[in-house]
Structures are given as structure tokens and as C-alpha cells.
Protein backbone atom coordinates (compact mmCIF):
# COMPACT_ATOMS: atom_id res chain seq x y z
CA UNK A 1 0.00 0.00 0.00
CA UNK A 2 1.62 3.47 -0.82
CA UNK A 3 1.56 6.30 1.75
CA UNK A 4 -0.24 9.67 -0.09
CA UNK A 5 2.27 12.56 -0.20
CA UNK A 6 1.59 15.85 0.79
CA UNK A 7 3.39 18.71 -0.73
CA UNK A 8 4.17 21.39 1.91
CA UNK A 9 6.08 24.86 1.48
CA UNK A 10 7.86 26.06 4.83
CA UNK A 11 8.93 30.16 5.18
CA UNK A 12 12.06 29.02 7.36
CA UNK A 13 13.72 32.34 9.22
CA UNK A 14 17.02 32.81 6.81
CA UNK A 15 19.17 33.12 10.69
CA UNK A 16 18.20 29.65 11.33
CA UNK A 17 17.66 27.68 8.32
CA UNK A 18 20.34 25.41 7.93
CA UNK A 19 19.81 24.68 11.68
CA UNK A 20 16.06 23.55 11.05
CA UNK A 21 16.93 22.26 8.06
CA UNK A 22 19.95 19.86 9.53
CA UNK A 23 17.45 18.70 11.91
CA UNK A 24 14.40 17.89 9.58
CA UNK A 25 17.03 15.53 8.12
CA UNK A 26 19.18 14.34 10.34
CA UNK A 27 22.66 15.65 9.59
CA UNK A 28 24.87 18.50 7.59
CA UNK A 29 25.49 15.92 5.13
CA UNK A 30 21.68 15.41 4.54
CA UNK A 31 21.12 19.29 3.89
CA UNK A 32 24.25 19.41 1.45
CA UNK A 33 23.26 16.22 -0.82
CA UNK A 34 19.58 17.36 -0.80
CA UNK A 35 20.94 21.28 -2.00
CA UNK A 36 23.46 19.57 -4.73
CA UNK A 37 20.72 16.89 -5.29
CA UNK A 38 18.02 19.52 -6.57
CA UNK A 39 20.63 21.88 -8.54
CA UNK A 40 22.33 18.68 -10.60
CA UNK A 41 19.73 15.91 -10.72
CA UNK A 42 20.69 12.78 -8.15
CA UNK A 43 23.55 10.87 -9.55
CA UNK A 44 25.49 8.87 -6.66
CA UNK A 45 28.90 9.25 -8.58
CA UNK A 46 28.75 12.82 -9.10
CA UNK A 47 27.49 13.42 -5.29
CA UNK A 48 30.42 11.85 -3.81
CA UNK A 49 32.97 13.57 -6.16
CA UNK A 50 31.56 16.79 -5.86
CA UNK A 51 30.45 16.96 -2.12
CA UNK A 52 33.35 16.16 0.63
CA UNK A 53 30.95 12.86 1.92
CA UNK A 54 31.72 9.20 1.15
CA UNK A 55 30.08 7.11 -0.65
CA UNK A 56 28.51 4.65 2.23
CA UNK A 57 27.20 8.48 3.76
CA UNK A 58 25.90 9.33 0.44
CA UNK A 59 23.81 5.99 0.38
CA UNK A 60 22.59 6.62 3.99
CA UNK A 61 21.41 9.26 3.28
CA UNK A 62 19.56 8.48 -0.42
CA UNK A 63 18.17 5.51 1.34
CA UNK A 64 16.93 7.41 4.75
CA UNK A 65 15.19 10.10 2.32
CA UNK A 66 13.98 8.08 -0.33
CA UNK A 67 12.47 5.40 1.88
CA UNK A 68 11.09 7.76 4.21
């Protein structure tokens, strides 16, 4: 059975974004491959070459967000 989705937009204060942000999904590294992630289009290779995360934290991460 699939969950229904519902779209949201948040006004986050610009002070404390990244803060909210890092905690909505669990880390820095979360915030960073979700930021390159909508610029560039998700492709695992070019996330780990272009952001300073390895590979296994890149998956972690794909896998927490995707799977919900």
C-alpha cells in the first residue's frame, strides 16, 4: 500500500535555516546532498565527487530520504 504525499512549502527564518533544516534531516550531510541533489539531478557518482561525503554516507542518506 503506498503512503499519499503531501506537498508542503515552509517560510524558514534565513538566521536559522540550515539549523532547522539539519534537523528535519538528520545531519549536515543530509542538507548538502539534498541542496546539490536539486541543482544537478541525483547521480550517486557525481554526489560523492563533488560533495566532501563518502560514498557509504551518500547511500545513507539516499536511502533514509527516499524510503522515508
Amino acid at each position: 500500500m503506498a503512503a499519499k504525499l503531501h506537498p508542503y512549502v515552509v517560510f524558514l527564518p534565513t538566521e536559522k535555516k540550515d539549523k532547522i533544516l539539519s534537523a528535519i534531516f538528520g545531519s549536515k550531510a543530509g542538507v548538502d546532498i539534498l541542496r546539490f541533489a536539486l541543482k544537478q539531478g541525483i547521480y550517486q557518482k557525481d554526489l560523492v565527487k563533488k560533495l566532501n561525503y563518502s560514498n557509504k554516507t551518500v547511500i545513507e542518506i539516499l536511502t533514509k530520504n527516499v524510503s522515508g
